[in-house]
PDB file of N, CA and C in Angstrom:
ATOM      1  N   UNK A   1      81.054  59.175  86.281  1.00  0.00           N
ATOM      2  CA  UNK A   1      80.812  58.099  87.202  1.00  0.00           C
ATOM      3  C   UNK A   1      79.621  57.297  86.680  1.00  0.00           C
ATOM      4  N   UNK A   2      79.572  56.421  86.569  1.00  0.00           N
ATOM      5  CA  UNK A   2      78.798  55.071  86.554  1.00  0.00           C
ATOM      6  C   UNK A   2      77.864  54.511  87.411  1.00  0.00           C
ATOM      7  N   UNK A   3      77.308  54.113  87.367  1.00  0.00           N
ATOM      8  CA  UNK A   3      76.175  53.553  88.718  1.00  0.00           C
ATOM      9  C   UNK A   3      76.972  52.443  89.126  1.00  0.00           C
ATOM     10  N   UNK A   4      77.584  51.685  88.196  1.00  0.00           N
ATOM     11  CA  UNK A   4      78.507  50.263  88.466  1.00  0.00           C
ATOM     12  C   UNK A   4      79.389  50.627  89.273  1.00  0.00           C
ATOM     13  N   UNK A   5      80.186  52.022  89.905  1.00  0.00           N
ATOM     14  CA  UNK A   5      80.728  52.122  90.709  1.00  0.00           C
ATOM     15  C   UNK A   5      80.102  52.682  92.484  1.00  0.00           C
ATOM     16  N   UNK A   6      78.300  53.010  91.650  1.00  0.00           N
ATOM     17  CA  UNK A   6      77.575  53.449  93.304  1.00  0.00           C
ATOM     18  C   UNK A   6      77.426  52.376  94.094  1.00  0.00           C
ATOM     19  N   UNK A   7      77.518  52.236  95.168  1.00  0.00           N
ATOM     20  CA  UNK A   7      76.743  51.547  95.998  1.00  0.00           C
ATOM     21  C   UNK A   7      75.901  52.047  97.370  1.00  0.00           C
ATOM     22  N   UNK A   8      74.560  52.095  97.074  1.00  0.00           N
ATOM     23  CA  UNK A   8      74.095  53.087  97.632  1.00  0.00           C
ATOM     24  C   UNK A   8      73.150  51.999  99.429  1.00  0.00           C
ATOM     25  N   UNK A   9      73.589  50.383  99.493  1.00  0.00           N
ATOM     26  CA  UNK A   9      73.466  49.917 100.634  1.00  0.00           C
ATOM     27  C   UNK A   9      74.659  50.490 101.622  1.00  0.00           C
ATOM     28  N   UNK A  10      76.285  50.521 100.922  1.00  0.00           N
ATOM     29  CA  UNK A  10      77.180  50.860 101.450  1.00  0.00           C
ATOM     30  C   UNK A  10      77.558  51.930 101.988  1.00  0.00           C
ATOM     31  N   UNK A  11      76.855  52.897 101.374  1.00  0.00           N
ATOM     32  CA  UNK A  11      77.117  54.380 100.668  1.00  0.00           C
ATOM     33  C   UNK A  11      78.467  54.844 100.366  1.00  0.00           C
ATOM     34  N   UNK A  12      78.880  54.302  99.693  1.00  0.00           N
ATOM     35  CA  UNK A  12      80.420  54.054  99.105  1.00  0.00           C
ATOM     36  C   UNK A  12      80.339  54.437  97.382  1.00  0.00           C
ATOM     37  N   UNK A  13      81.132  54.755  96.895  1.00  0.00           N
ATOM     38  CA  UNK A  13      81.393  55.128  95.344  1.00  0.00           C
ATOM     39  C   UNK A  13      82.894  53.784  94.974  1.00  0.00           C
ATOM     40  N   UNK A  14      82.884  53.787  93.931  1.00  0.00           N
ATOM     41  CA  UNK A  14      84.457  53.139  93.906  1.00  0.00           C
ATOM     42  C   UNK A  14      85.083  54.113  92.481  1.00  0.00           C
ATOM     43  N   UNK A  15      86.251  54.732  92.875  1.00  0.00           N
ATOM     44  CA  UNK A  15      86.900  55.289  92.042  1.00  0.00           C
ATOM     45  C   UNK A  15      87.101  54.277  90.473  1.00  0.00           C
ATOM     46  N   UNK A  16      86.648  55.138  89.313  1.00  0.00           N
ATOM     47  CA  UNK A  16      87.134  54.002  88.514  1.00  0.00           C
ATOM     48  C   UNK A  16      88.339  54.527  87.553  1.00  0.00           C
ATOM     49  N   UNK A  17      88.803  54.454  86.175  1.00  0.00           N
ATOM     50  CA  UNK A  17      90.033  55.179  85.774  1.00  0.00           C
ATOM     51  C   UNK A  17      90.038  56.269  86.322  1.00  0.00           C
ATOM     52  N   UNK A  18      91.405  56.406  86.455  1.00  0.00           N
ATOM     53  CA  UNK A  18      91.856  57.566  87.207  1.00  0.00           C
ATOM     54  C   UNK A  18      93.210  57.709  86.765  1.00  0.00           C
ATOM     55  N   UNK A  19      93.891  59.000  86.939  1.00  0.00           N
ATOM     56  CA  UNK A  19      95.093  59.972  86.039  1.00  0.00           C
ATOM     57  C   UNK A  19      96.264  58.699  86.843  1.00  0.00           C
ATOM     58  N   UNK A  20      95.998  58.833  88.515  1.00  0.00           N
ATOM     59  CA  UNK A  20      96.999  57.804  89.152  1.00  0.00           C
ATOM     60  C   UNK A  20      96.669  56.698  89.680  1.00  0.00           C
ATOM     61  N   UNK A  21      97.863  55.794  89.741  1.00  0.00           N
ATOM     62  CA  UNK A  21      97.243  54.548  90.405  1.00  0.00           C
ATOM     63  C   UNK A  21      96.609  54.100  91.338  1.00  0.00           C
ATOM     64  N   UNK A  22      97.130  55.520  92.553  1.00  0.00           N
ATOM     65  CA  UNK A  22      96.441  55.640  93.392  1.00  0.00           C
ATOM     66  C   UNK A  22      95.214  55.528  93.903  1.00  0.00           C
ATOM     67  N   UNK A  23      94.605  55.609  92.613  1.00  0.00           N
ATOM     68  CA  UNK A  23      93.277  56.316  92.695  1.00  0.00           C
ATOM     69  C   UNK A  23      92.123  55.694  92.357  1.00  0.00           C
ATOM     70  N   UNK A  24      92.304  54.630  91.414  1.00  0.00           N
ATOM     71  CA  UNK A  24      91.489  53.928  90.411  1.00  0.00           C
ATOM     72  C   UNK A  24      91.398  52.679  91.478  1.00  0.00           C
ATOM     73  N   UNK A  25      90.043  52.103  91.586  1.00  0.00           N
ATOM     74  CA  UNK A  25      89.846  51.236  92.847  1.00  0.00           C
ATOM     75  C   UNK A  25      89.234  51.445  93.981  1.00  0.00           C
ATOM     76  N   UNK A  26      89.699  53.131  94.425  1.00  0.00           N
ATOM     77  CA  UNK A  26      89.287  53.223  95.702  1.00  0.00           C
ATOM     78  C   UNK A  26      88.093  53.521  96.030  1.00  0.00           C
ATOM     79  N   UNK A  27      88.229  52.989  97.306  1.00  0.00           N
ATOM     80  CA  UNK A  27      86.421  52.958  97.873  1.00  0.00           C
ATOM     81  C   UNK A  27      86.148  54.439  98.966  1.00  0.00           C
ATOM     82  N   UNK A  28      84.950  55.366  98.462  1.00  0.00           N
ATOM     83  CA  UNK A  28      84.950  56.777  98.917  1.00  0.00           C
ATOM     84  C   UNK A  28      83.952  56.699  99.719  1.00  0.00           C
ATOM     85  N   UNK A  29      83.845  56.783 101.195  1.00  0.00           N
ATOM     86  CA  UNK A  29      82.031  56.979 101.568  1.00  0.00           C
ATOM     87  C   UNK A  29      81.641  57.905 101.200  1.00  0.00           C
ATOM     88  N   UNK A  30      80.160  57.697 101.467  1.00  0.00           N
ATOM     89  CA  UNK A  30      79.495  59.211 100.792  1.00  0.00           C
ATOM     90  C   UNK A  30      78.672  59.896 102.255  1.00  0.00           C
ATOM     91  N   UNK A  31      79.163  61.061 102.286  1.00  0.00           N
ATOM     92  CA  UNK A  31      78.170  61.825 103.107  1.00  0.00           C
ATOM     93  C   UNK A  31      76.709  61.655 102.996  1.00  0.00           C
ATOM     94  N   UNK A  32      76.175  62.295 103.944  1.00  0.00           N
ATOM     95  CA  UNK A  32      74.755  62.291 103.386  1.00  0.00           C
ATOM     96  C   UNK A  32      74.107  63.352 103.099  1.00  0.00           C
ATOM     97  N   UNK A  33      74.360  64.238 102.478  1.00  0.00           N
ATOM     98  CA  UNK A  33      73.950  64.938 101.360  1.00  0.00           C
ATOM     99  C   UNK A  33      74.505  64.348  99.708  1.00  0.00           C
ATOM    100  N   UNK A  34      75.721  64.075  99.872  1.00  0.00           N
ATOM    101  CA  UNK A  34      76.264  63.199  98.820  1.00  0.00           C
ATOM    102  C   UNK A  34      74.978  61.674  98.565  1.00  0.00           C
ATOM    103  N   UNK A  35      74.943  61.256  99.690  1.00  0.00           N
ATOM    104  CA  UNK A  35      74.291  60.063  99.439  1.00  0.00           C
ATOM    105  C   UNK A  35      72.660  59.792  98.802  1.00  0.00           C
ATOM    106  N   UNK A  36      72.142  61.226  99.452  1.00  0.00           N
ATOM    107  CA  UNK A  36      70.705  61.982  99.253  1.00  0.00           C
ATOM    108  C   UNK A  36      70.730  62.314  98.179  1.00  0.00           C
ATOM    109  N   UNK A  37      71.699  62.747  97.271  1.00  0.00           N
ATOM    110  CA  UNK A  37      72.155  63.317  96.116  1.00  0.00           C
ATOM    111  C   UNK A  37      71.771  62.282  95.352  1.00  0.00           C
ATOM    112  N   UNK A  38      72.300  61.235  94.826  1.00  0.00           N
ATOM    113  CA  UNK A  38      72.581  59.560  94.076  1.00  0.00           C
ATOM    114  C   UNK A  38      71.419  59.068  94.716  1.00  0.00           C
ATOM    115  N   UNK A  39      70.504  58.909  95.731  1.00  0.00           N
ATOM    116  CA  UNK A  39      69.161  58.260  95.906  1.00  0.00           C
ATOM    117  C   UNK A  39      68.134  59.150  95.049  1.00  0.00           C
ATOM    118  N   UNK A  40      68.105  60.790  95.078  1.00  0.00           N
ATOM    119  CA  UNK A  40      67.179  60.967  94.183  1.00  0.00           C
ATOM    120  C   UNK A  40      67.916  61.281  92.798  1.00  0.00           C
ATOM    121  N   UNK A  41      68.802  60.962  92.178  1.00  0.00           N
ATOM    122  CA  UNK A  41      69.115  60.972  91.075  1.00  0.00           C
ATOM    123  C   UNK A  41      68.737  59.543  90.482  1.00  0.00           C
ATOM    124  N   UNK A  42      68.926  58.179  91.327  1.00  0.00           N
ATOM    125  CA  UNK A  42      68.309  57.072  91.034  1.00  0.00           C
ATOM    126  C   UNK A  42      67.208  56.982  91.077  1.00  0.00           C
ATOM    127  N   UNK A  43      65.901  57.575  91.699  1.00  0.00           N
ATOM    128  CA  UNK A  43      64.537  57.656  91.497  1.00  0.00           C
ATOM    129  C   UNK A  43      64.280  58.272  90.108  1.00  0.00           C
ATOM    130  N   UNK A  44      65.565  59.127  89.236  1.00  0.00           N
ATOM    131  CA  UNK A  44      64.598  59.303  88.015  1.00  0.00           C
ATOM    132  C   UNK A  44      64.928  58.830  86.504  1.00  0.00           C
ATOM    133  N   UNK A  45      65.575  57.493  86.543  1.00  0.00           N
ATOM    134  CA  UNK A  45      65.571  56.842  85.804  1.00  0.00           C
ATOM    135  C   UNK A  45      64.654  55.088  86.293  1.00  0.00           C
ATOM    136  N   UNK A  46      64.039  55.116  85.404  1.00  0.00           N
ATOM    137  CA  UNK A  46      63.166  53.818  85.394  1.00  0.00           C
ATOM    138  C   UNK A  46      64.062  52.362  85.045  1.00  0.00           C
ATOM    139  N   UNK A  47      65.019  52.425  83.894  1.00  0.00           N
ATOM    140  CA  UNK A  47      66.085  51.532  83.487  1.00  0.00           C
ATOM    141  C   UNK A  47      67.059  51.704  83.596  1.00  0.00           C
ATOM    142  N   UNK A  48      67.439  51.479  84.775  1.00  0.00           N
ATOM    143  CA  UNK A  48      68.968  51.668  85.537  1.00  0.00           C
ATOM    144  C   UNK A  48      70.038  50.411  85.238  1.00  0.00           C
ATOM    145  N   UNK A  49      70.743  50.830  84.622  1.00  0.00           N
ATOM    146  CA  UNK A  49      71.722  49.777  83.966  1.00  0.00           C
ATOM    147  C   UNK A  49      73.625  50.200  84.482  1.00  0.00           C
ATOM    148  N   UNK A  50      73.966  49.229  84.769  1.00  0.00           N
ATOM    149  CA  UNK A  50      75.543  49.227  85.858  1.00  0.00           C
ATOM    150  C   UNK A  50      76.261  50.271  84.610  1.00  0.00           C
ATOM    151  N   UNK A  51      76.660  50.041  83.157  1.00  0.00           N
ATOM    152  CA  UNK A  51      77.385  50.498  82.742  1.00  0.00           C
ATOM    153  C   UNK A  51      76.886  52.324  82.475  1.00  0.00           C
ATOM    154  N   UNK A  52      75.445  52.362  82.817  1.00  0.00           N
ATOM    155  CA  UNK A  52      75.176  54.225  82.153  1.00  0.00           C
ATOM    156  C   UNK A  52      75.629  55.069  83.135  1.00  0.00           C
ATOM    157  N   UNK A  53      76.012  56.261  82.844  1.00  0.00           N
ATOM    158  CA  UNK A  53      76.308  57.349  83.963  1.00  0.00           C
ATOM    159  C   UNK A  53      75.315  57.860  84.581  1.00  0.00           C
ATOM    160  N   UNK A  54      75.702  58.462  86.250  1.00  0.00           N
ATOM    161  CA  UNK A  54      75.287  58.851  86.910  1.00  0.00           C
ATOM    162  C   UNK A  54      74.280  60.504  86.341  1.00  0.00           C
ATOM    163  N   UNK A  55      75.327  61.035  85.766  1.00  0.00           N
ATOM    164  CA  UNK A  55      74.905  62.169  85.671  1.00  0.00           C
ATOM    165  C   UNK A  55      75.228  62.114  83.474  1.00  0.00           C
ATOM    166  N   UNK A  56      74.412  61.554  83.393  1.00  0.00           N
ATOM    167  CA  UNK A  56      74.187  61.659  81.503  1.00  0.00           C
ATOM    168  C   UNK A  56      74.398  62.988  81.040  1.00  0.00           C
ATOM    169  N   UNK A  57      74.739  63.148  79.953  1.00  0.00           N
ATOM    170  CA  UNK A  57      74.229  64.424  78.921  1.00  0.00           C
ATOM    171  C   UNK A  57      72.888  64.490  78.941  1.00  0.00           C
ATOM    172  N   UNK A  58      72.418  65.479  79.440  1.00  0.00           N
ATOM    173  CA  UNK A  58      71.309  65.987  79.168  1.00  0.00           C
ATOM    174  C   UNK A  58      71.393  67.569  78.276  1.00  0.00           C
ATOM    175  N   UNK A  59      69.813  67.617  77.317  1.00  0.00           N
ATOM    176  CA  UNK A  59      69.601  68.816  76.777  1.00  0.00           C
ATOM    177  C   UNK A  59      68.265  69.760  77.101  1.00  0.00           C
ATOM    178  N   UNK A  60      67.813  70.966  77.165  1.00  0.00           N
ATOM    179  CA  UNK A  60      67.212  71.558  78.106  1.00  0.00           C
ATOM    180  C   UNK A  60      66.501  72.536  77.386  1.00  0.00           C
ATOM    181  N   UNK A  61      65.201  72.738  77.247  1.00  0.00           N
ATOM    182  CA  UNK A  61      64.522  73.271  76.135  1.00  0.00           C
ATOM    183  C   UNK A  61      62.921  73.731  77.581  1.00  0.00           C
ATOM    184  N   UNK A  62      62.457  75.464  76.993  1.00  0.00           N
ATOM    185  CA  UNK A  62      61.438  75.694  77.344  1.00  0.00           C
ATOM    186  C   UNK A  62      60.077  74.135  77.205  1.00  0.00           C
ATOM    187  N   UNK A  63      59.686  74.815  78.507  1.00  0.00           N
ATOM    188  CA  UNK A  63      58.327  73.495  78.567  1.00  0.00           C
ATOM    189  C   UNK A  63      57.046  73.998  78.194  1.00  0.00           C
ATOM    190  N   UNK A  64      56.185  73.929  77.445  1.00  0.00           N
ATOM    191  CA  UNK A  64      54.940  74.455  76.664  1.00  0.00           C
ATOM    192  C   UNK A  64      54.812  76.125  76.226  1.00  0.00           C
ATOM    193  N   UNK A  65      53.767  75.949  75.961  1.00  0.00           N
ATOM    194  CA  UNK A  65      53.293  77.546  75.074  1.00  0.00           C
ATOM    195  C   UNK A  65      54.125  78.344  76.103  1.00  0.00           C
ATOM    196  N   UNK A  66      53.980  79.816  75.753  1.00  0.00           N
ATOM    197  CA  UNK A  66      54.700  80.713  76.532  1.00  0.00           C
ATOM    198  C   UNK A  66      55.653  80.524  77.778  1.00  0.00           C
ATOM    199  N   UNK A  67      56.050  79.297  77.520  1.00  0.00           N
ATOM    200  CA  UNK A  67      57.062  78.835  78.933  1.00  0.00           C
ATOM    201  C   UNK A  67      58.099  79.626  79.103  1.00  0.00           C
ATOM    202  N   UNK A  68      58.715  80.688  77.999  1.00  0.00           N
ATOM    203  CA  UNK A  68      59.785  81.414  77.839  1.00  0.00           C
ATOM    204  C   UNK A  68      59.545  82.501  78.560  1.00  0.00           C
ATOM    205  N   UNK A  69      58.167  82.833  79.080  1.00  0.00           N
ATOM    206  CA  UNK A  69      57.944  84.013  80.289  1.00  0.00           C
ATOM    207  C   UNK A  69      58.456  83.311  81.647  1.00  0.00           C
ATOM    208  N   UNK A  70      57.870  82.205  81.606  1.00  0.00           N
ATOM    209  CA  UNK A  70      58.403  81.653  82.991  1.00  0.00           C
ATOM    210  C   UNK A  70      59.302  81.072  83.687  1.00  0.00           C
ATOM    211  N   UNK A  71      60.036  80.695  82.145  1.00  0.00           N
ATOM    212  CA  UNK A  71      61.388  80.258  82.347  1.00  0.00           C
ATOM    213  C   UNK A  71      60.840  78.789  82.606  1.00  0.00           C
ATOM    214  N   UNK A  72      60.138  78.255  81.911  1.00  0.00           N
ATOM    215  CA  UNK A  72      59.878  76.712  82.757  1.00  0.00           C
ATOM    216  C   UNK A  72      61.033  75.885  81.599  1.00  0.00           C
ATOM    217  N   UNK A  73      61.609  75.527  82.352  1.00  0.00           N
ATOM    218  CA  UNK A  73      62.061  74.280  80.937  1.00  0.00           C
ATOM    219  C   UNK A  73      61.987  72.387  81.512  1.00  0.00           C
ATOM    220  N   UNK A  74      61.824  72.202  80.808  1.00  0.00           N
ATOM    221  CA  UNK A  74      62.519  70.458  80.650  1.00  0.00           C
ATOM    222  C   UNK A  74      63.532  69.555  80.161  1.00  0.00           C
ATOM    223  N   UNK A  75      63.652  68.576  80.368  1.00  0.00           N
ATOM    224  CA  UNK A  75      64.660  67.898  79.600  1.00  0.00           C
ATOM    225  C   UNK A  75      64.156  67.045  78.315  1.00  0.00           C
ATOM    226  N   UNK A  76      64.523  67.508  77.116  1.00  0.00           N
ATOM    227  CA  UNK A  76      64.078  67.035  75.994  1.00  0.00           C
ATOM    228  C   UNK A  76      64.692  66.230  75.376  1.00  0.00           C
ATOM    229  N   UNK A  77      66.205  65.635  75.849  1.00  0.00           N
ATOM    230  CA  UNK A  77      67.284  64.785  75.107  1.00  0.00           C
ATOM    231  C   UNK A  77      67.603  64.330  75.981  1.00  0.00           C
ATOM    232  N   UNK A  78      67.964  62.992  76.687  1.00  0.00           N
ATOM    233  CA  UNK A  78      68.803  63.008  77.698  1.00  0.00           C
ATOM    234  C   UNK A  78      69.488  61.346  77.379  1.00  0.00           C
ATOM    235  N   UNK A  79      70.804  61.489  76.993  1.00  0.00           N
ATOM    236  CA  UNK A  79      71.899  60.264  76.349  1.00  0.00           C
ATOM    237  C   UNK A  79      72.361  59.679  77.610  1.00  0.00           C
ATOM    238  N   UNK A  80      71.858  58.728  78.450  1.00  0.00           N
ATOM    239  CA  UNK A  80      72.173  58.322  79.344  1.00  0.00           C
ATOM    240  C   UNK A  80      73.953  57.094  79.045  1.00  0.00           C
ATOM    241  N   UNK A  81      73.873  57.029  77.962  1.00  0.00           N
ATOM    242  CA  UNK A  81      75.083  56.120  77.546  1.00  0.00           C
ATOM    243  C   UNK A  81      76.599  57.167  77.421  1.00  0.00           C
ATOM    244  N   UNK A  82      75.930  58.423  77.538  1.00  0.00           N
ATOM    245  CA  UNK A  82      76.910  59.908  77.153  1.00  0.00           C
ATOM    246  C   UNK A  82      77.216  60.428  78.750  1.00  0.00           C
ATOM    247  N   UNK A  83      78.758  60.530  79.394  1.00  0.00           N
ATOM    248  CA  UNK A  83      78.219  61.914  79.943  1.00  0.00           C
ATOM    249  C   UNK A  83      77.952  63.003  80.041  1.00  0.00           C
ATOM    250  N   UNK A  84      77.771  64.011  81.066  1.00  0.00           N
ATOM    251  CA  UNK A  84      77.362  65.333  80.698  1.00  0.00           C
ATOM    252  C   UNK A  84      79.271  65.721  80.719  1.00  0.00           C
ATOM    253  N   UNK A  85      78.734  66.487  79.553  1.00  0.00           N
ATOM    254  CA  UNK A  85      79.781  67.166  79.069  1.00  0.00           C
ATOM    255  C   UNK A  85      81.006  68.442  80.209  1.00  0.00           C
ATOM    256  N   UNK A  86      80.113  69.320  80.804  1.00  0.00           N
ATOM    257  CA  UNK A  86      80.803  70.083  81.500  1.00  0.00           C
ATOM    258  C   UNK A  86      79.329  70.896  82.596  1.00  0.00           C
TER     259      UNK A  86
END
């Protein structure tokens, strides 16, 4: 999904290709946990552009010295033009 298909005044998504015809076009409301979801996923990109995905490829790597005790990690790659894979 695309941001070009969020609309987060509406709280609506719009289906975009899709397997049937059915499908491609349509307009989905969003709950609000759904909607809460896509407001803070849009707070953490600074250059929000219609064509990048919602949810990018991201890659995920321990965060400083001994972070591997604490399990801290971060995001060290993140291809916003890519989506996440699976």
């Amino acid at each position: 999904m695309r941001w070009k298909q969020v609309d987060l005044i509406k709280h609506t998504i719009t289906v975009g290709h899709s397997k049937s015809r059915g499908g491609e076009g349509r307009v989905i409301p969003l709950n609000d946990e759904a909607f809460e979801v896509l407001v803070e996923r849009r707070s953490l990109f600074s250059n929000l552009e219609p064509d990048r995905y919602v949810f990018p490829s991201e890659r995920y790597g321990f965060n400083g010295d001994k972070s591997y005790l604490t399990v801290a990690v971060a995001v060290f790659d993140l291809a916003p033009t890519k989506s996440m894979g699976s």
